[in-house]
C-alpha atoms as a PDB file:
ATOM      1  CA  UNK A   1     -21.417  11.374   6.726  1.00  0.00           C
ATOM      2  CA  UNK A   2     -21.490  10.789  10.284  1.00  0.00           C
ATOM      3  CA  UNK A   3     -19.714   7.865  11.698  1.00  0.00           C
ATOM      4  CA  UNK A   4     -20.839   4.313  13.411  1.00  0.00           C
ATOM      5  CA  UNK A   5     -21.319   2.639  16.557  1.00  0.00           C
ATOM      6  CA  UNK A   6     -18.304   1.259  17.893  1.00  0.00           C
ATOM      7  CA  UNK A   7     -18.253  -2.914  18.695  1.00  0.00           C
ATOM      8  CA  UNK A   8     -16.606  -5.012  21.078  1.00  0.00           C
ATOM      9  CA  UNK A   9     -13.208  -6.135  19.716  1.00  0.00           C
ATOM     10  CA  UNK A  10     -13.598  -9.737  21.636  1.00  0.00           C
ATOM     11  CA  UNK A  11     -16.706 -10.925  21.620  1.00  0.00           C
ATOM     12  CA  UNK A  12     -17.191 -13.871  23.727  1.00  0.00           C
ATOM     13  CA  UNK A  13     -16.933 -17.331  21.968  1.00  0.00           C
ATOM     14  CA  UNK A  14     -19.861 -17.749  20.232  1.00  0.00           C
ATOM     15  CA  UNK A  15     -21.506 -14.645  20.455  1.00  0.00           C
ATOM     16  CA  UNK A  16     -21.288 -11.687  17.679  1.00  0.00           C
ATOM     17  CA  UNK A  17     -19.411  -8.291  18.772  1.00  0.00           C
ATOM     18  CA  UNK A  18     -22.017  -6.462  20.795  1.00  0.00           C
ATOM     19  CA  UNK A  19     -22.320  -2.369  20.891  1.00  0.00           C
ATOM     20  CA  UNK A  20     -19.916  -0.642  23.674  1.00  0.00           C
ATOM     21  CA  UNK A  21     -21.632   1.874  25.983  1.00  0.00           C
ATOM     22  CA  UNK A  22     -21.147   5.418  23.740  1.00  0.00           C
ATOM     23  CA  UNK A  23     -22.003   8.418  23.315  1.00  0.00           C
ATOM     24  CA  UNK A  24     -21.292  11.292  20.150  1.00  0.00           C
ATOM     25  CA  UNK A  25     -18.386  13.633  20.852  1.00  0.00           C
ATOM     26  CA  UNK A  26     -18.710  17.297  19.520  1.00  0.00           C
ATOM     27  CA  UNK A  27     -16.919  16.059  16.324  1.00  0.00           C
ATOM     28  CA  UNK A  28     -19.830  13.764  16.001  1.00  0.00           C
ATOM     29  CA  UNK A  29     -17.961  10.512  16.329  1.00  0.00           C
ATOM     30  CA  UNK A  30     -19.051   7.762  18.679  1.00  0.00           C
ATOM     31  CA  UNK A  31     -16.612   7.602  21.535  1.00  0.00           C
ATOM     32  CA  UNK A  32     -16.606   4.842  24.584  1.00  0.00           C
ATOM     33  CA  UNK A  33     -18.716   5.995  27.377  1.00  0.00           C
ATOM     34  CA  UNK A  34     -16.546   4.788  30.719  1.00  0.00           C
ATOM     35  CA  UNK A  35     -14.659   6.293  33.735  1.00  0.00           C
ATOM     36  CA  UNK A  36     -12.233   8.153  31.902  1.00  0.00           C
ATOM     37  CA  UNK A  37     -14.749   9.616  28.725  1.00  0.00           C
ATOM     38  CA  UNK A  38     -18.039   9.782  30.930  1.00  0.00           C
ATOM     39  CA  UNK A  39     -21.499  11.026  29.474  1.00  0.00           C
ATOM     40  CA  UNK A  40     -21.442  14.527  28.898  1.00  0.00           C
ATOM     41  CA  UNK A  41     -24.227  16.361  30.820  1.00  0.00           C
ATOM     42  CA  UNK A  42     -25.440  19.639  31.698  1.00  0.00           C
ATOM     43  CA  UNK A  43     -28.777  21.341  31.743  1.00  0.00           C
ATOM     44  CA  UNK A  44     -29.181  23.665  29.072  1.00  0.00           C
ATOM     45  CA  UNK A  45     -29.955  26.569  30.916  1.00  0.00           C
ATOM     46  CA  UNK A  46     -32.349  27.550  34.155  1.00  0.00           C
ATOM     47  CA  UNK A  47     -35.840  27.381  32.307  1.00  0.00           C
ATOM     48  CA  UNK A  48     -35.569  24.582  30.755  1.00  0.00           C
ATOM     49  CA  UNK A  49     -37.837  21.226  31.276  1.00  0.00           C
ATOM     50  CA  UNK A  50     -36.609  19.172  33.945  1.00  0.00           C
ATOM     51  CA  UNK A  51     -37.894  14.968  33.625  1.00  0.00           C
ATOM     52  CA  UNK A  52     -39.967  13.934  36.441  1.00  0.00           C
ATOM     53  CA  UNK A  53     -37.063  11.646  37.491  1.00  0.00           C
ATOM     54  CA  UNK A  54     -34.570  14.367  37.772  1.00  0.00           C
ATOM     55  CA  UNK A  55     -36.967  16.574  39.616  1.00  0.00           C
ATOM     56  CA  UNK A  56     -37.444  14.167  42.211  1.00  0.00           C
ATOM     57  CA  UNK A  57     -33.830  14.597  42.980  1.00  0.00           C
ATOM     58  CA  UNK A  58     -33.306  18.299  42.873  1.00  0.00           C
ATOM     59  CA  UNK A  59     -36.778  20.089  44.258  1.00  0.00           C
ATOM     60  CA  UNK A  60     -35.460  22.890  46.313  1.00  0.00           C
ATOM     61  CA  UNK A  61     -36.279  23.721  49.600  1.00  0.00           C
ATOM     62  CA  UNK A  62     -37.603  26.730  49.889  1.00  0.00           C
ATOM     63  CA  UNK A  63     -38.373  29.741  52.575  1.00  0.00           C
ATOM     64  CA  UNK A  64     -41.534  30.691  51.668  1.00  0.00           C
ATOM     65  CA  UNK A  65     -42.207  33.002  54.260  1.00  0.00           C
ATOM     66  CA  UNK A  66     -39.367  34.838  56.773  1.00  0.00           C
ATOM     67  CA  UNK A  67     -40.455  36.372  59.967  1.00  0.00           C
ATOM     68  CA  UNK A  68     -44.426  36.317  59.028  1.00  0.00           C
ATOM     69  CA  UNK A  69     -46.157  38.091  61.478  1.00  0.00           C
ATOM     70  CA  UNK A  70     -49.245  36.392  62.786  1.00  0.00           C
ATOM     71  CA  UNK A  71     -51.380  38.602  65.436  1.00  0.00           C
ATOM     72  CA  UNK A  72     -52.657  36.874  68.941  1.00  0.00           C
ATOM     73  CA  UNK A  73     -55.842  35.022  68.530  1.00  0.00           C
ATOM     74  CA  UNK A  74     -55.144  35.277  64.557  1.00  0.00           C
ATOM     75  CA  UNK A  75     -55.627  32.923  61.648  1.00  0.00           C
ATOM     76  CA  UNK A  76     -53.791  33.751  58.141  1.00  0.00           C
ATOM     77  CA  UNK A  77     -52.347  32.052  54.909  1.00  0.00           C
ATOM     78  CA  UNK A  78     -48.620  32.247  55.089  1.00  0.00           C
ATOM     79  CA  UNK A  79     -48.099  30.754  51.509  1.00  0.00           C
ATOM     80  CA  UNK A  80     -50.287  29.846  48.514  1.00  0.00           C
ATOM     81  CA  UNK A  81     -47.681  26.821  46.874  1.00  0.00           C
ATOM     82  CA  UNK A  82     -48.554  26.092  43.485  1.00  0.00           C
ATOM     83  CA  UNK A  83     -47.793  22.203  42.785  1.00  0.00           C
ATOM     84  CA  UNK A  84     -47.113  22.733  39.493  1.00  0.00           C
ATOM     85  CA  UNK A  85     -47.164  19.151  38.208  1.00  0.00           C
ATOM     86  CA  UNK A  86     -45.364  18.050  41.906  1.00  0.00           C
ATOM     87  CA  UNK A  87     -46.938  15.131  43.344  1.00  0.00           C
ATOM     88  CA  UNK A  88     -45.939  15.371  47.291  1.00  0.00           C
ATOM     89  CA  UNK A  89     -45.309  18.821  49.483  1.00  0.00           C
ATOM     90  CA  UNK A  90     -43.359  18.608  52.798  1.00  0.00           C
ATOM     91  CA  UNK A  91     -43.796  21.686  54.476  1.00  0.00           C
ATOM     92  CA  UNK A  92     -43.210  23.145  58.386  1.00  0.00           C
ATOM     93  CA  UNK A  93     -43.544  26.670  60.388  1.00  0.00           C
ATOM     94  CA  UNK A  94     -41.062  27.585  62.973  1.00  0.00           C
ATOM     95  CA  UNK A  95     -41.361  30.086  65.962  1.00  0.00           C
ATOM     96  CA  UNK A  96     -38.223  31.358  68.108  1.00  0.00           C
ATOM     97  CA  UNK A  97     -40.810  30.796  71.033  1.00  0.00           C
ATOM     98  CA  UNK A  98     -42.366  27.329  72.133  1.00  0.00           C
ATOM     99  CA  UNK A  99     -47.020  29.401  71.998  1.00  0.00           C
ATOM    100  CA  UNK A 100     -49.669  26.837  71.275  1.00  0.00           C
ATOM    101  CA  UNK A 101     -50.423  27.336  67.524  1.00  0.00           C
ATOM    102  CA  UNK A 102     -51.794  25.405  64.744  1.00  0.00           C
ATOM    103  CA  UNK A 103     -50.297  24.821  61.491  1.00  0.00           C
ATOM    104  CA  UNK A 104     -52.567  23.582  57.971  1.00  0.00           C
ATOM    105  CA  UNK A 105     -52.539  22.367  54.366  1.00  0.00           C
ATOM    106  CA  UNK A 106     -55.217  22.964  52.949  1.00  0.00           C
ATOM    107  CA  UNK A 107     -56.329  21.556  49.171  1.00  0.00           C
ATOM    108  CA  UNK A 108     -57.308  24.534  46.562  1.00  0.00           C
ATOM    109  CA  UNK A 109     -57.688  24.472  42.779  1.00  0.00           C
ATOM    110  CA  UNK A 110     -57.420  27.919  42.279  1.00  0.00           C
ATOM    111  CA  UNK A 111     -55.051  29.680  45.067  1.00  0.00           C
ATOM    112  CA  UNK A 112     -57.891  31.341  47.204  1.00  0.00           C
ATOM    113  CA  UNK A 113     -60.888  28.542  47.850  1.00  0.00           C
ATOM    114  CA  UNK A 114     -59.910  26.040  50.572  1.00  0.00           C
ATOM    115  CA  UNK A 115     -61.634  22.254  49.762  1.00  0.00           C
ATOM    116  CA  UNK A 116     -60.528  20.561  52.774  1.00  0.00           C
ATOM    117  CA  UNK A 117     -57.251  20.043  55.088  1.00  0.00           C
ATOM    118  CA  UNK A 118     -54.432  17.907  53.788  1.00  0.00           C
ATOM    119  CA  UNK A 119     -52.801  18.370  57.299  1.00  0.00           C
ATOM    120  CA  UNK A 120     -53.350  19.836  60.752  1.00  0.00           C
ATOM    121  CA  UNK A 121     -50.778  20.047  63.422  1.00  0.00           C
ATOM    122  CA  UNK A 122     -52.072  21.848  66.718  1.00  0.00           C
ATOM    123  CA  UNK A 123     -50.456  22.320  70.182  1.00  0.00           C
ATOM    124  CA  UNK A 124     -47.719  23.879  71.957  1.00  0.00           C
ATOM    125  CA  UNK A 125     -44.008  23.965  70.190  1.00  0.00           C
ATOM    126  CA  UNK A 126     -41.796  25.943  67.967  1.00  0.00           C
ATOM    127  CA  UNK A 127     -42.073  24.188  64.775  1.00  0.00           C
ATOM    128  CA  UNK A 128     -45.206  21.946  63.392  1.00  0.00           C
ATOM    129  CA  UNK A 129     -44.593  20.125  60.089  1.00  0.00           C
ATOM    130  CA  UNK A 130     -45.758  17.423  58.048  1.00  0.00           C
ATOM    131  CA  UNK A 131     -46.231  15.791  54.506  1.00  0.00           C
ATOM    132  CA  UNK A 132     -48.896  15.711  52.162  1.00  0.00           C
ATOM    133  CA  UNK A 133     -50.584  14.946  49.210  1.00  0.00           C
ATOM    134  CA  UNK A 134     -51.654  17.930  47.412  1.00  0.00           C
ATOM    135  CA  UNK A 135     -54.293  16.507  45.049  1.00  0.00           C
ATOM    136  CA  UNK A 136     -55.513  19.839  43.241  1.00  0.00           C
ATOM    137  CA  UNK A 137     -53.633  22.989  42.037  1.00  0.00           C
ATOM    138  CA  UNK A 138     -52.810  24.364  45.090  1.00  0.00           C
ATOM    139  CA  UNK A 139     -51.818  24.384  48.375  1.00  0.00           C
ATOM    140  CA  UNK A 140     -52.839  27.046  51.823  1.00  0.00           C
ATOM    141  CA  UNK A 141     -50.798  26.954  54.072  1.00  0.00           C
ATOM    142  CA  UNK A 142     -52.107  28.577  57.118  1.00  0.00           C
ATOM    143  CA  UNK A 143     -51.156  29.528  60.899  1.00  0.00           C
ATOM    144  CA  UNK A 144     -53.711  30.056  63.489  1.00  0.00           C
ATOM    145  CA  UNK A 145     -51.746  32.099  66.508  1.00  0.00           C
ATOM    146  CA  UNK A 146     -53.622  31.090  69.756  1.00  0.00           C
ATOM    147  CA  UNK A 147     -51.265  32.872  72.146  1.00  0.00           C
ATOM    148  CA  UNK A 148     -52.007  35.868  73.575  1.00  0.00           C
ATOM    149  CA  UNK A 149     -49.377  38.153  71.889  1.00  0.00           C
ATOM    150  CA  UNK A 150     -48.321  38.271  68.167  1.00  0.00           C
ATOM    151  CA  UNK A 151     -45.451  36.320  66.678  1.00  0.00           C
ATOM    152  CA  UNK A 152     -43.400  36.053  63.628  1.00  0.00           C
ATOM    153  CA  UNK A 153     -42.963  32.512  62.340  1.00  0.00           C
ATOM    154  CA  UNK A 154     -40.276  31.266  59.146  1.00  0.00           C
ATOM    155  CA  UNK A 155     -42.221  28.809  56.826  1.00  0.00           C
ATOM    156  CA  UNK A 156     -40.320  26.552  54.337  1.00  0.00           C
ATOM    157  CA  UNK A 157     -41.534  24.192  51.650  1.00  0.00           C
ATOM    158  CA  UNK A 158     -40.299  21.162  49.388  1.00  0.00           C
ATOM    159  CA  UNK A 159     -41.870  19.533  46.680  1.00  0.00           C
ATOM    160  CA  UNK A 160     -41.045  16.043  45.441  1.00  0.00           C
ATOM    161  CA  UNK A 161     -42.470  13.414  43.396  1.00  0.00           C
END
């Protein structure tokens, strides 16, 4: 049979032996959880189910576009980001050249229909970024070129809780 949580040796006077902080070994006996037998913990592999509070923590940043070419006078979706259970979505576009251009978020529930802008950054620079939001499915995240010649922007994402 397996074998029993460990007490305190010394309780304090007047109090009963309380549990120690444990955890099971690979033998399956409880062992002291502390500096030098910490909690064992690893993910069990790459797919697996992440909690909410962990993904908060580790949500990537991601280049979701690298050198996207946008022509002059041009509007276009540089990434469709799925939220995929994600509550929050920082995102930003960057140019090698300081153009007038305007960067969006836009709300979707299925990937192609925009609902409304979650974000709209507009003027002259090299990068335009912001956080949103995204309340639906999906995200558009679009770049309207207003300069008179072509350019290739870089657009990276995060998603947090």
């Amino acid at each position: 049979m397996g074998s029993t949580l460990k007490r305190e040796t010394s309780p304090t006077e007047g109090y009963g032996p309380a549990l120690l902080p444990q955890h099971e070994a690979a033998n399956g006996d409880y062992v002291a959880t502390g500096e030098n037998n910490p909690l064992p913990f690893s993910f069990a592999n790459a797919r697996g189910q992440v909690p909410m509070q962990v993904q908060e923590q580790f949500a990537p940043q991601e280049k979701v576009a690298s050198s996207f070419s946008v022509g002059a006078g041009s509007t276009l979706i540089a990434k469709v980001v799925e939220m995929d259970g994600y509550a929050y979505l920082h995102a930003a576009a960057y140019c090698t050249t300081a153009h007038n251009f305007t960067f969006n978020a836009i709300n979707s529930p299925d990937g192609a229909t925009a609902l409304g802008s979650l974000f709209t950054f507009a003027g002259s620079g090299m990068t335009k970024q912001g956080t949103t939001t995204g309340s639906l499915a999906y995200v558009l995240l679009t770049i309207q070129n207003s300069d008179a010649a072509g350019k290739l922007y870089d657009v990276y994402t995060r998603k947090f809780n």
